[in-house]
N, C-alpha and C. Protein backbone atom coordinates (compact mmCIF):
# COMPACT_ATOMS: atom_id res chain seq x y z
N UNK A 1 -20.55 -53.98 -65.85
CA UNK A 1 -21.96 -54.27 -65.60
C UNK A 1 -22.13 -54.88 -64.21
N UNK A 2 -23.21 -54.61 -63.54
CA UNK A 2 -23.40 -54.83 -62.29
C UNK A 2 -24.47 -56.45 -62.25
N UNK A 3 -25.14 -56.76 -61.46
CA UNK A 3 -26.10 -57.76 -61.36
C UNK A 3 -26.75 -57.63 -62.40
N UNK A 4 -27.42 -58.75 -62.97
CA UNK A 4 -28.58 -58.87 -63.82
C UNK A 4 -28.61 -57.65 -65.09
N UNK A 5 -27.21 -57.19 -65.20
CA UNK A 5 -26.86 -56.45 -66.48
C UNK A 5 -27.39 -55.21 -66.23
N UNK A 6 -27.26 -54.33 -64.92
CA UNK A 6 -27.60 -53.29 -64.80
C UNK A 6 -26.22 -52.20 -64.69
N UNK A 7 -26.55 -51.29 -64.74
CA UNK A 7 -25.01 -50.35 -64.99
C UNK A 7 -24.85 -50.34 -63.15
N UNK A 8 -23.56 -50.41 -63.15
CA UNK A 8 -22.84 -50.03 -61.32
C UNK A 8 -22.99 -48.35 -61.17
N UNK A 9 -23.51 -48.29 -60.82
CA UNK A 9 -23.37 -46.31 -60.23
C UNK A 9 -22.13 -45.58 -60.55
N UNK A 10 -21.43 -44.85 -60.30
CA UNK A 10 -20.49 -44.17 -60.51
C UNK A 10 -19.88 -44.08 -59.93
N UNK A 11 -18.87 -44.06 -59.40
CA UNK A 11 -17.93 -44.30 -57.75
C UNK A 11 -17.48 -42.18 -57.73
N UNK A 12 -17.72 -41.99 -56.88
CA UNK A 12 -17.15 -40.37 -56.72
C UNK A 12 -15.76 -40.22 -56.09
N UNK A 13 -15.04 -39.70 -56.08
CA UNK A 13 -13.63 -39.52 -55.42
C UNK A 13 -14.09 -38.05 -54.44
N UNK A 14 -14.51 -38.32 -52.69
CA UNK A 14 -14.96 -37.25 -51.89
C UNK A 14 -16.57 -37.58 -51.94
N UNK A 15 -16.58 -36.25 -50.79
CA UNK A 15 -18.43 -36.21 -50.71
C UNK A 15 -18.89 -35.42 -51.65
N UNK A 16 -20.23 -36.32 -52.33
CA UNK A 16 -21.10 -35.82 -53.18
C UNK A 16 -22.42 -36.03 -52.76
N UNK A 17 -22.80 -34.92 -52.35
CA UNK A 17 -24.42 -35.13 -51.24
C UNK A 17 -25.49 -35.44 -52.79
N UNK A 18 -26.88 -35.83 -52.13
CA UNK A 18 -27.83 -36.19 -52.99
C UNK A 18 -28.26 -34.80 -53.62
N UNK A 19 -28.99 -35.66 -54.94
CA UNK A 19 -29.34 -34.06 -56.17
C UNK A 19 -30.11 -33.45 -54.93
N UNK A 20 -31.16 -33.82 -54.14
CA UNK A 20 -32.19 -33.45 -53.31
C UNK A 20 -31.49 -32.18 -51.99
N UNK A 21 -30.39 -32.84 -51.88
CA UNK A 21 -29.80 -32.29 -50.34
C UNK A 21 -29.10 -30.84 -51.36
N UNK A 22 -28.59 -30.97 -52.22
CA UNK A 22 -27.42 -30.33 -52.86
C UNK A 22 -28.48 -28.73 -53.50
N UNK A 23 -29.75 -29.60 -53.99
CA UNK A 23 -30.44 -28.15 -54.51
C UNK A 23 -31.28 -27.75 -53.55
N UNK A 24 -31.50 -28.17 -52.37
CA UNK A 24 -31.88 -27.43 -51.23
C UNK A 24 -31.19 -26.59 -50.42
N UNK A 25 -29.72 -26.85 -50.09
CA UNK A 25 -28.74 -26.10 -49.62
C UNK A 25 -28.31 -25.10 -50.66
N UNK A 26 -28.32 -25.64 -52.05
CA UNK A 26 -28.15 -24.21 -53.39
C UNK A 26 -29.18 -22.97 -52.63
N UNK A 27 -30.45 -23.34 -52.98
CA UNK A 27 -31.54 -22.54 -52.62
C UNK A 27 -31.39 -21.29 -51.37
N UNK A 28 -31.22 -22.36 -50.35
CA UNK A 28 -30.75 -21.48 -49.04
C UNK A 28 -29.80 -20.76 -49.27
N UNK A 29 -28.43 -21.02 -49.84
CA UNK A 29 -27.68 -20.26 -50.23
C UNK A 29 -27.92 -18.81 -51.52
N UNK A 30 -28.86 -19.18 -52.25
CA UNK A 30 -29.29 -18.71 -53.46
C UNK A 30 -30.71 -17.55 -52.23
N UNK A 31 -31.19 -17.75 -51.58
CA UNK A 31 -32.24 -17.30 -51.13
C UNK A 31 -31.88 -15.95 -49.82
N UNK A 32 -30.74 -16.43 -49.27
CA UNK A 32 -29.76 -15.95 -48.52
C UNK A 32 -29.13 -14.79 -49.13
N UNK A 33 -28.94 -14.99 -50.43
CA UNK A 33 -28.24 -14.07 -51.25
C UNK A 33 -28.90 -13.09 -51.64
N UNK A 34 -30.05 -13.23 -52.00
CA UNK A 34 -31.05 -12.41 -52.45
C UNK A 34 -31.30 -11.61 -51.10
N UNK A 35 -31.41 -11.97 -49.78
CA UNK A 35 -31.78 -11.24 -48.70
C UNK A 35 -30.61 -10.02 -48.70
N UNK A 36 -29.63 -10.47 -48.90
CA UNK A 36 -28.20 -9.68 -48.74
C UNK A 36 -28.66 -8.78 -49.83
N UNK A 37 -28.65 -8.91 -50.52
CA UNK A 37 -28.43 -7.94 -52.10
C UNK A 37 -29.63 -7.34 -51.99
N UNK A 38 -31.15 -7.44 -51.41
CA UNK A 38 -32.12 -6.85 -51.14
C UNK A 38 -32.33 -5.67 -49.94
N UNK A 39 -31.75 -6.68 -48.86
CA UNK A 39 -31.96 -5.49 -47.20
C UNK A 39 -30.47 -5.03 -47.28
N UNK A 40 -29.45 -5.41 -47.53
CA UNK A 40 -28.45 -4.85 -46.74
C UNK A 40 -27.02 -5.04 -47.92
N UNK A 41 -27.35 -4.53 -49.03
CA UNK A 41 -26.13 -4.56 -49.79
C UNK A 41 -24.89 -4.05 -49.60
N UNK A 42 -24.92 -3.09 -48.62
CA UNK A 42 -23.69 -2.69 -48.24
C UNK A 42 -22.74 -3.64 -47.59
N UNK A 43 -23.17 -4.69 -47.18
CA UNK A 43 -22.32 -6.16 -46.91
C UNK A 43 -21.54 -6.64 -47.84
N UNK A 44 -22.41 -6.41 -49.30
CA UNK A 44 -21.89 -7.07 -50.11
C UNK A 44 -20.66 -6.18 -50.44
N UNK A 45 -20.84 -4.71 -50.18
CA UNK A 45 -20.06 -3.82 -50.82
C UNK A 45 -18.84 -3.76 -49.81
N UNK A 46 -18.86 -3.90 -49.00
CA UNK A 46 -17.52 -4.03 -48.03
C UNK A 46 -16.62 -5.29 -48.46
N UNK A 47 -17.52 -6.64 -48.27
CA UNK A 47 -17.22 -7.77 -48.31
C UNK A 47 -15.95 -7.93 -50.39
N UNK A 48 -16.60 -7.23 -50.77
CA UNK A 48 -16.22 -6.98 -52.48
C UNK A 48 -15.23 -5.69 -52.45
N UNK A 49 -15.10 -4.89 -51.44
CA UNK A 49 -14.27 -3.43 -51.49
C UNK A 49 -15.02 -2.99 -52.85
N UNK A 50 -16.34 -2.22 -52.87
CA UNK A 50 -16.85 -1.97 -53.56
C UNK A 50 -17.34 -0.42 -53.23
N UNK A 51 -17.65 0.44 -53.81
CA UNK A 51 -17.84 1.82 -53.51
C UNK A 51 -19.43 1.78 -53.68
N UNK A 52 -19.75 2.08 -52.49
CA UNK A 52 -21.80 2.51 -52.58
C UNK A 52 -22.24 3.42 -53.59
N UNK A 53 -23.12 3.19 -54.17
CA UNK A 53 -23.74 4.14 -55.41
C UNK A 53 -25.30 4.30 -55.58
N UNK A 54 -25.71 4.63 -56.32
CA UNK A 54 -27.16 4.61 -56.78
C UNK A 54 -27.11 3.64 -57.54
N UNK A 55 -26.61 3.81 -58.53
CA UNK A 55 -26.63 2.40 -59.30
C UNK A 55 -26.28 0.92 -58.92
N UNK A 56 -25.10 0.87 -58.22
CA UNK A 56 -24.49 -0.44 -57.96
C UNK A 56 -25.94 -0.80 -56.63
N UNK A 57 -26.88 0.05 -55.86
CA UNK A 57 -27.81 -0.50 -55.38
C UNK A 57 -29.04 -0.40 -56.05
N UNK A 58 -29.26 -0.41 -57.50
CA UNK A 58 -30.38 -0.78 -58.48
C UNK A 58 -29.68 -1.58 -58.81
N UNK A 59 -28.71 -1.81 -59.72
CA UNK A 59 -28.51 -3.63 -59.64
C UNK A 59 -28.37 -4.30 -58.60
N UNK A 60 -27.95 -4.64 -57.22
CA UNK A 60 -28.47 -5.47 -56.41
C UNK A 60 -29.21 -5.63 -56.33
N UNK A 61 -30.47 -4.80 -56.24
CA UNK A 61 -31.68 -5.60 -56.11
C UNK A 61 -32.05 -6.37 -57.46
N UNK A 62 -31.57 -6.02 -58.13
CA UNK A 62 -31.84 -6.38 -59.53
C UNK A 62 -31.23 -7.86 -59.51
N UNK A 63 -30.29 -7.64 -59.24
CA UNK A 63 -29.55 -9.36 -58.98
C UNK A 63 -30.40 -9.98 -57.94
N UNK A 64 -31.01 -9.39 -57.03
CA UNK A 64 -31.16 -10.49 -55.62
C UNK A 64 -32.83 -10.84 -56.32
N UNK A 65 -33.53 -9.99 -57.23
CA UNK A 65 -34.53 -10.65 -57.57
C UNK A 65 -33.72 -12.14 -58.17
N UNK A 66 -33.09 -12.10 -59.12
CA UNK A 66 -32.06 -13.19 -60.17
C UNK A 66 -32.29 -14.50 -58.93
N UNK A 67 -31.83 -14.23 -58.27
CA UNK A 67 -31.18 -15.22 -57.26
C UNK A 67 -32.12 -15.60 -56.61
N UNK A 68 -33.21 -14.79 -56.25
CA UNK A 68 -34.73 -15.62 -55.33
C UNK A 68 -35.11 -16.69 -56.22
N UNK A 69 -35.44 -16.31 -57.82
CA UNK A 69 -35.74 -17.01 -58.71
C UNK A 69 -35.35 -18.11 -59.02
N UNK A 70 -33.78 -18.33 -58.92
CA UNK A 70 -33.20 -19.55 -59.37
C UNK A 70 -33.41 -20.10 -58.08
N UNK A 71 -33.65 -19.78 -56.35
CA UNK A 71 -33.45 -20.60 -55.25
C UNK A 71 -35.15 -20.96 -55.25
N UNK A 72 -36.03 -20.37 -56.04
CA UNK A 72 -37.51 -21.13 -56.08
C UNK A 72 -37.48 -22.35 -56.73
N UNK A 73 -36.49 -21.76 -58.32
CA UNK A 73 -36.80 -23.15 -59.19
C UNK A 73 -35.55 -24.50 -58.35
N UNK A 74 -34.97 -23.81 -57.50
CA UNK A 74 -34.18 -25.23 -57.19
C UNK A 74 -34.74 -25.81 -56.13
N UNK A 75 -35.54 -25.19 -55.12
CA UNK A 75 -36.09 -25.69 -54.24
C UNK A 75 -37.77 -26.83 -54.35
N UNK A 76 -37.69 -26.10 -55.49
CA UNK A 76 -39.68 -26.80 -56.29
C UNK A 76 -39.00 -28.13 -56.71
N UNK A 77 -38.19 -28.18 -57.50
CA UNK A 77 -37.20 -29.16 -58.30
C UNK A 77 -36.43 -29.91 -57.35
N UNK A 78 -35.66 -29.80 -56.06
CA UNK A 78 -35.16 -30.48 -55.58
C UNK A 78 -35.51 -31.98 -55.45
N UNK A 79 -36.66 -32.54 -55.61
CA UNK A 79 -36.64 -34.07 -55.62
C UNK A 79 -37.41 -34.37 -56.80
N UNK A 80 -36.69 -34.03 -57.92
CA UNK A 80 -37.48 -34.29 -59.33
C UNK A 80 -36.21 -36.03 -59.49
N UNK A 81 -36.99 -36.59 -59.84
CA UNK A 81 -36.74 -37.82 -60.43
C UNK A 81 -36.06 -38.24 -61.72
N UNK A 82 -36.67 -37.33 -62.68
CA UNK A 82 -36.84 -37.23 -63.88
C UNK A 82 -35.23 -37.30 -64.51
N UNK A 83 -34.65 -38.27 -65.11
CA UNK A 83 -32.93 -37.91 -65.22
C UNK A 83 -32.81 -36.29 -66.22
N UNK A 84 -33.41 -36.44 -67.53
CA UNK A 84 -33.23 -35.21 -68.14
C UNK A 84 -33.39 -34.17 -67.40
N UNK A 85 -34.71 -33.98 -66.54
CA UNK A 85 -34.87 -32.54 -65.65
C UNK A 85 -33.69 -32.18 -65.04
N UNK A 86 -33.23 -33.69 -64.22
CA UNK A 86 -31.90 -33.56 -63.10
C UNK A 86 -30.55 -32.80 -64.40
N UNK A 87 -30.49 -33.40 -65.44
CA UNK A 87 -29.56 -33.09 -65.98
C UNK A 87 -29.86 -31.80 -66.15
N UNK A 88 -30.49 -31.26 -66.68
CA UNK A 88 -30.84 -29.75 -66.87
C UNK A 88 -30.54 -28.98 -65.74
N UNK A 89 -31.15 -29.02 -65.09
CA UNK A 89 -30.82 -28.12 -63.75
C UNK A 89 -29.37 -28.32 -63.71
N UNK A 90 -28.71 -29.81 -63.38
CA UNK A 90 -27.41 -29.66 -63.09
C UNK A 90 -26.73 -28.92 -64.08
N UNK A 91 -27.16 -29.13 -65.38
CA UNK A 91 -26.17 -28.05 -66.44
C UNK A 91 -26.34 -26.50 -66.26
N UNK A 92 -27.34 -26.36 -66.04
CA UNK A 92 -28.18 -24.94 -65.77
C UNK A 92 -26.97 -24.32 -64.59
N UNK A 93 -27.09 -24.84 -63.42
CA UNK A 93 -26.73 -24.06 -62.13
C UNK A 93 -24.52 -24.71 -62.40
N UNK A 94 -24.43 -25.73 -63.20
CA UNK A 94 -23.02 -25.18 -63.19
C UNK A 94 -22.59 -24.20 -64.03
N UNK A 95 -23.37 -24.08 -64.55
CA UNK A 95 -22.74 -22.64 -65.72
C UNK A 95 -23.21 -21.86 -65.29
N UNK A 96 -23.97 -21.20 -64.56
CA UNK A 96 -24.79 -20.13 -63.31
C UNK A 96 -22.99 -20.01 -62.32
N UNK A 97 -22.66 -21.05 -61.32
CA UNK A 97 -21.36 -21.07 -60.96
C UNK A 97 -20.16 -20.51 -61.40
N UNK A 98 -20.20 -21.58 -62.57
CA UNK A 98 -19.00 -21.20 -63.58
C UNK A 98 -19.11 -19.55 -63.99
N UNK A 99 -19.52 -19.59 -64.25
CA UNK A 99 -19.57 -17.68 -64.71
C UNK A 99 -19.39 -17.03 -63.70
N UNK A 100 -20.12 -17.14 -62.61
CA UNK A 100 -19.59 -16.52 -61.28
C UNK A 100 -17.88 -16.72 -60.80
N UNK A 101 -18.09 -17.68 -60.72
CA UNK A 101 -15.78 -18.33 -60.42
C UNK A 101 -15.36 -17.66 -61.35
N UNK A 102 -15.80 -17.32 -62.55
CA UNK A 102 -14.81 -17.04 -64.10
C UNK A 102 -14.88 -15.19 -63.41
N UNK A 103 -15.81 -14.69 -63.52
CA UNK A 103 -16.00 -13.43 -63.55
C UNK A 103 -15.96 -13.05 -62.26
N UNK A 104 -15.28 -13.69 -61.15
CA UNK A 104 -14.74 -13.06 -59.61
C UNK A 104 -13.03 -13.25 -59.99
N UNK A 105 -12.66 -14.18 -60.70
CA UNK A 105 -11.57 -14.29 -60.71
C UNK A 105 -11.12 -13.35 -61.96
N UNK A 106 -11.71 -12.64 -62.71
CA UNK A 106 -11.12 -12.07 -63.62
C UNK A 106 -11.46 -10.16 -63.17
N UNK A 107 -12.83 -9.87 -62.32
CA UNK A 107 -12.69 -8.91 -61.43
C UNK A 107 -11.62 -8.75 -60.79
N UNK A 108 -11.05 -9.70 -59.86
CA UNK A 108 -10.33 -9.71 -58.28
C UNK A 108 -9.16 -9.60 -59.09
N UNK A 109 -8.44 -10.48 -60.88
CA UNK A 109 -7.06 -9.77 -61.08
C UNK A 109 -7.30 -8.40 -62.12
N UNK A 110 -8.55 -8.00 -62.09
CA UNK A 110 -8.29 -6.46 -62.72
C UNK A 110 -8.03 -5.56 -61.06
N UNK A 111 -8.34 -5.87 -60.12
CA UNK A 111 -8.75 -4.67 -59.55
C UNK A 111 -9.52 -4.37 -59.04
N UNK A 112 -10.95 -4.70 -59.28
CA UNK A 112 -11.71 -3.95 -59.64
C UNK A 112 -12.78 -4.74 -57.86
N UNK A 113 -12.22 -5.46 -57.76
CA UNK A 113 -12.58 -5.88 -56.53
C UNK A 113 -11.69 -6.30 -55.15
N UNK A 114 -12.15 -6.69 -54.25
CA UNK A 114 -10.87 -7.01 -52.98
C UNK A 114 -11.30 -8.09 -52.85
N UNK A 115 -9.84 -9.01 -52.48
CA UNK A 115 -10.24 -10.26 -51.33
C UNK A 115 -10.81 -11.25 -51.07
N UNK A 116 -12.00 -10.59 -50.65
CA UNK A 116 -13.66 -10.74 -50.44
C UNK A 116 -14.34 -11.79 -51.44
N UNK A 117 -13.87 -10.74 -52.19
CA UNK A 117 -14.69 -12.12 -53.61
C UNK A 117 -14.17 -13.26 -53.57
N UNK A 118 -13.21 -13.87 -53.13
CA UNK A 118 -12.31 -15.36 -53.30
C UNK A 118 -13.25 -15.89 -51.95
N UNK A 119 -13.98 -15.21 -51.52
CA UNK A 119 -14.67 -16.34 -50.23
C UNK A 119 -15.99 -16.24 -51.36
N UNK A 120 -16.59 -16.09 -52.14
CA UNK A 120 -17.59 -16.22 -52.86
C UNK A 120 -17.11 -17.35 -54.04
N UNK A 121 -16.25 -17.14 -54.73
CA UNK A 121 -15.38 -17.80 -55.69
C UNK A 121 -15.85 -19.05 -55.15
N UNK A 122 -14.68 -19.39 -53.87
CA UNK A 122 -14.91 -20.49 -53.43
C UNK A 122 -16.04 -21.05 -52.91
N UNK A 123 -16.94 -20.64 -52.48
CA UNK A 123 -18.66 -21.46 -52.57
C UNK A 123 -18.75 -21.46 -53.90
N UNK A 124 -19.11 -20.62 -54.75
CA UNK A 124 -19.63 -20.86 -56.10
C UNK A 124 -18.76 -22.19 -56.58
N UNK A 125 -17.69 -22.24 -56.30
CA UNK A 125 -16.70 -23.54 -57.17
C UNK A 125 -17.57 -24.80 -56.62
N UNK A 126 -17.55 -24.89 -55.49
CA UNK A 126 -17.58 -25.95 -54.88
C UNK A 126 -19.41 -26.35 -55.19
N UNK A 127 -20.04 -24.95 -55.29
CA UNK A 127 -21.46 -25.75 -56.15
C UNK A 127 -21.47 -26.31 -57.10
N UNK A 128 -20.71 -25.13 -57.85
CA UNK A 128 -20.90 -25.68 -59.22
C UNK A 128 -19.69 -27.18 -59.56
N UNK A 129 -19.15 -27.12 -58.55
CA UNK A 129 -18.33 -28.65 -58.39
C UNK A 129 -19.49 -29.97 -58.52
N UNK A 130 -19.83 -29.68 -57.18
CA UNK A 130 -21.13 -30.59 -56.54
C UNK A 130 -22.41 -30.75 -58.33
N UNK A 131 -23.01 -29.58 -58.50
CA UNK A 131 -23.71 -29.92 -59.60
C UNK A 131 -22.68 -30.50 -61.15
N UNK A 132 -21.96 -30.47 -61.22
CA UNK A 132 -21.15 -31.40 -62.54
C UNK A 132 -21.23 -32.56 -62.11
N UNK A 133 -20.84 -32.63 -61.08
CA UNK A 133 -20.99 -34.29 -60.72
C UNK A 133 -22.43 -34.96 -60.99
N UNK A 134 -22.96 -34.27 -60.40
CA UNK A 134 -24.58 -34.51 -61.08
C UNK A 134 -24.73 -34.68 -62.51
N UNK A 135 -24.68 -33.70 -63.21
CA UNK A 135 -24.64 -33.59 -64.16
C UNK A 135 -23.60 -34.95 -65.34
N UNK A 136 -22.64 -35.02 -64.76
CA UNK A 136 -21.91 -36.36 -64.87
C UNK A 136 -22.78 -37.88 -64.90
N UNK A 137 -23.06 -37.87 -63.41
CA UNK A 137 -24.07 -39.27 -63.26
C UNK A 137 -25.41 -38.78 -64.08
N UNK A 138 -25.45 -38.40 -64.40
CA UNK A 138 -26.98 -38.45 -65.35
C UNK A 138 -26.49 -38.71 -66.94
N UNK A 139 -25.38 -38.49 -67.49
CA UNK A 139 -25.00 -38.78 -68.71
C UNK A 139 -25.25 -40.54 -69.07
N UNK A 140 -25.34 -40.44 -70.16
CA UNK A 140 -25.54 -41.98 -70.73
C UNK A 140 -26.27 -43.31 -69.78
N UNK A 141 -27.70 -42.49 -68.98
CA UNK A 141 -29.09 -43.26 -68.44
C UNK A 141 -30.05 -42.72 -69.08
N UNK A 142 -30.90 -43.89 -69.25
CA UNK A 142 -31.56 -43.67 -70.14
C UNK A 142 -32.74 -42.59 -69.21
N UNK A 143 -33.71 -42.28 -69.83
CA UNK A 143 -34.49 -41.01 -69.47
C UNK A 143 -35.36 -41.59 -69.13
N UNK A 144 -36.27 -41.25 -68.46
CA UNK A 144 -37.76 -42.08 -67.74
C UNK A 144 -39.08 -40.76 -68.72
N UNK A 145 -39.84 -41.31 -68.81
CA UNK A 145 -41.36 -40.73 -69.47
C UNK A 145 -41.14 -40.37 -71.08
């Protein structure tokens, strides 16, 4: 217990930027992505050793809508107060991550992709790193409203 019986914060081991800074840079990244997968998917398809198709460019766009969406709701949300909201989102966008790290790393040892994907892997980890921690400090405070 800290002063006057208040809980001490959480000590982090490394940098852990604010919920505010962390879902604004998601966004850009999340908003960024959507530009890629919208104007110019063939980036993605080099970057992945991926073969151009008709289809594999109806789901990109299909994904890069996905991804505008989640970089609106993180950017509207970036300075929500609210601990439950914060917790939500943070649970929300690490399992958004997590599935991404799980399913590049289980692509990249079928095959079925190159390389490429381990530079995606690794941003996605390191978000969905950054949001657990969040998600962490919001456990066992009490909720406001």
């Amino acid at each position: 217990m800290g002063v006057r019986g208040l809980k001490r914060p959480r000590r982090y081991v490394g940098f852990m930027p604010s919920f505010r800074t962390l879902c604004a840079v998601s966004a850009g990244f999340c908003v960024g992505t959507f530009a890629v997968l919208m104007a110019a998917p063939t980036v993605i398809y080099f970057l992945f050793d991926l073969e151009e198709s008709q289809g594999a460019d109806v789901m990109s766009r299909r994904a890069a809508v996905l991804f505008l969406s989640v970089g609106v709701i993180l950017w509207r949300q970036r300075g929500v107060e609210q601990r439950e909201t914060k917790a939500g989102l943070a649970l929300g966008m690490f399992v958004f991550m997590a599935a991404f790290v799980i399913l590049g790393l289980v692509e990249f040892a079928r095959g079925a992709v190159g390389p490429g994907i381990l530079l995606a892997v690794a941003a996605e980890f390191a978000f969905g790193a950054a949001f657990f921690g969040h998600l962490r400090a919001t456990r066992g405070t009490p909720t406001s409203g």
